[in-house]
Protein backbone atom coordinates (compact mmCIF):
# COMPACT_ATOMS: atom_id res chain seq x y z
CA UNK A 1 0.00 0.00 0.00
CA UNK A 2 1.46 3.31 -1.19
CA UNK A 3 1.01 6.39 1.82
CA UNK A 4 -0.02 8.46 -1.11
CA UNK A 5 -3.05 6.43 -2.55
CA UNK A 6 -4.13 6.65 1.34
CA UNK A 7 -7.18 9.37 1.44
CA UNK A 8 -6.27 9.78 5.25
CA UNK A 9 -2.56 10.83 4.21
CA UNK A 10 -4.58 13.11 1.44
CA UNK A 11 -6.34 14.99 3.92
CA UNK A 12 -3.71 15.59 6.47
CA UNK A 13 -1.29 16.67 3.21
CA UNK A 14 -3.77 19.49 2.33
CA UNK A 15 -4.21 20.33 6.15
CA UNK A 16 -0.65 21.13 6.48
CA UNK A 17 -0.06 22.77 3.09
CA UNK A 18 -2.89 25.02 4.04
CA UNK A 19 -1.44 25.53 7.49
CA UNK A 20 1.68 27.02 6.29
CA UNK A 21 -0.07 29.07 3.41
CA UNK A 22 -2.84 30.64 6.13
CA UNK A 23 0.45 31.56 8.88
CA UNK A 24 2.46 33.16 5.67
CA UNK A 25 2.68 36.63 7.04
CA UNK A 26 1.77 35.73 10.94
CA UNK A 27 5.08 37.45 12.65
CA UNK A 28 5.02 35.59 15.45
CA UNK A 29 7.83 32.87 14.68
CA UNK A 30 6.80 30.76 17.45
CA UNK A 31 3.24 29.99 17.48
CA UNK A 32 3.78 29.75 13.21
CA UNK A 33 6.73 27.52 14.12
CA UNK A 34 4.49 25.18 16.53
CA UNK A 35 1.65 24.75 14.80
CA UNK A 36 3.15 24.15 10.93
CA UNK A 37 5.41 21.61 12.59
CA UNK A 38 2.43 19.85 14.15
CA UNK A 39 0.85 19.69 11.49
CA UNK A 40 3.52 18.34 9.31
CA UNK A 41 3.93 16.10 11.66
CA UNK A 42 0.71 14.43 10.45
CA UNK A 43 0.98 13.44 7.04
CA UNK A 44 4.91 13.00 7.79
CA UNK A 45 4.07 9.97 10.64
CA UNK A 46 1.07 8.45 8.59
CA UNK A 47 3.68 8.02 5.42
CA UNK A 48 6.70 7.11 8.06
CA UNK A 49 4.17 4.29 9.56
CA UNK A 50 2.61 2.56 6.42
CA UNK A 51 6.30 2.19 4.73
CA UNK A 52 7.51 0.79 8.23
CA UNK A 53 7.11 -3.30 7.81
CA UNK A 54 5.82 -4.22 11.25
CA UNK A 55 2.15 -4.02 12.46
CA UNK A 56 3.72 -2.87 15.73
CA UNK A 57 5.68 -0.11 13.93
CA UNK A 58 2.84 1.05 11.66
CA UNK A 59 -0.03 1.25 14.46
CA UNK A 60 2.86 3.18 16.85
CA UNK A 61 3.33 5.53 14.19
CA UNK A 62 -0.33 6.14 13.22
CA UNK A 63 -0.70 6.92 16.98
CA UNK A 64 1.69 9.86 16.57
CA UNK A 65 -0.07 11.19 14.02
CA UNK A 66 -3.03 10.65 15.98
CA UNK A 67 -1.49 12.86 18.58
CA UNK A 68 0.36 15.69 16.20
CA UNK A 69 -3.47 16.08 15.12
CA UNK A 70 -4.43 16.99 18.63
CA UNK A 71 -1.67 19.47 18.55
CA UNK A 72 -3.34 20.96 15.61
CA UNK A 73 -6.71 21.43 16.91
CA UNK A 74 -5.17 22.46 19.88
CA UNK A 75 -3.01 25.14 18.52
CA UNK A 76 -5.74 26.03 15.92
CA UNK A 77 -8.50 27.13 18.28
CA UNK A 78 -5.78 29.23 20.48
CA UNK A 79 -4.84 30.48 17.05
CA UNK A 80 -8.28 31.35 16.82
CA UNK A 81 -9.37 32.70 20.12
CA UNK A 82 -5.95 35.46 20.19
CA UNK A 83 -7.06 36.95 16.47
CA UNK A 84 -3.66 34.78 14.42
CA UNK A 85 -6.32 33.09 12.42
CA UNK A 86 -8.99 33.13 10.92
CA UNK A 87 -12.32 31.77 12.37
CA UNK A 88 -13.22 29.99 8.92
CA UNK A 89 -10.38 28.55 8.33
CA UNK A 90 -9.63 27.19 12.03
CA UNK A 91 -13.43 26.18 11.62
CA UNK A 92 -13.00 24.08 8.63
CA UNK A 93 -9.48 22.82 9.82
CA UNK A 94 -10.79 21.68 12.81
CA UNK A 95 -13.81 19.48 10.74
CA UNK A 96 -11.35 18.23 8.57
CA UNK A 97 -9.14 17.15 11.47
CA UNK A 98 -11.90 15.33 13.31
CA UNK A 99 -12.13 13.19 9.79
CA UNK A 100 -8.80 12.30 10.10
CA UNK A 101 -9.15 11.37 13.08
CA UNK A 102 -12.10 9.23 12.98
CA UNK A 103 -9.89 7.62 9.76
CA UNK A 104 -6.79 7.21 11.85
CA UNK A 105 -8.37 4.95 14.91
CA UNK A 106 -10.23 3.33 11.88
CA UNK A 107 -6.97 2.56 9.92
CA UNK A 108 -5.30 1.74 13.57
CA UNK A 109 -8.18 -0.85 14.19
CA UNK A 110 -7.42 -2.30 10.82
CA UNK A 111 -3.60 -3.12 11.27
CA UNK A 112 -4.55 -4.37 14.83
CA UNK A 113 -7.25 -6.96 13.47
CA UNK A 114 -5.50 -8.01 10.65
CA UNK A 115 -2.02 -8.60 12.67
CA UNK A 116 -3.60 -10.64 15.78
């Protein structure tokens, strides 16, 4: 299975391309430096687990991602609430997010099952 044929990978791809594009001119380095790494972090960890060869490997990964995602809601809604972004993008990111979510512990319960 290629990461990239993955629509869970897809999403979290276009979640952190749009993350950097919406924090182009945000002048605070560190909360744009936080929040594009998170969510790099996602789409990075979901390709890093399905190339890895062991169930064990691939779920531990997936559960990163699982967690960088948090980060990204997380920092998203602060984003939000202090006036760095905008409310319909955060709004939208933060649907989006709870997909991938919802397709992570799906893809997670998948590897499990099929490696027991």
């Amino acid at each position: 299975m290629k990461f990239q044929t993955l629509e869970v990978w897809q999403l979290s791809y276009q979640i952190s391309c749009s993350i950097y594009l919406e924090t182009k001119g945000l002048r605070d380095w560190g909360f744009k430096d936080q929040i594009t790494r998170s969510g790099l972090s996602v789409p990075s960890n979901i390709a890093e687990g399905i190339e890895r060869q062991g169930a064990k490997e691939q779920v531990q990964f997936l559960y990163i991602a699982k967690a960088s995602l948090a980060e990204v809601m997380t920092q998203a809604m602060i984003g939000k609430d202090i006036g760095y972004l905008e409310t319909k993008f955060v709004d939208e990111l933060l649907v989006k997010a709870e997909r991938i979510s919802a397709m992570l512990a799906g893809l997670i319960k998948s590897i499990k099952a099929r490696n027991q």
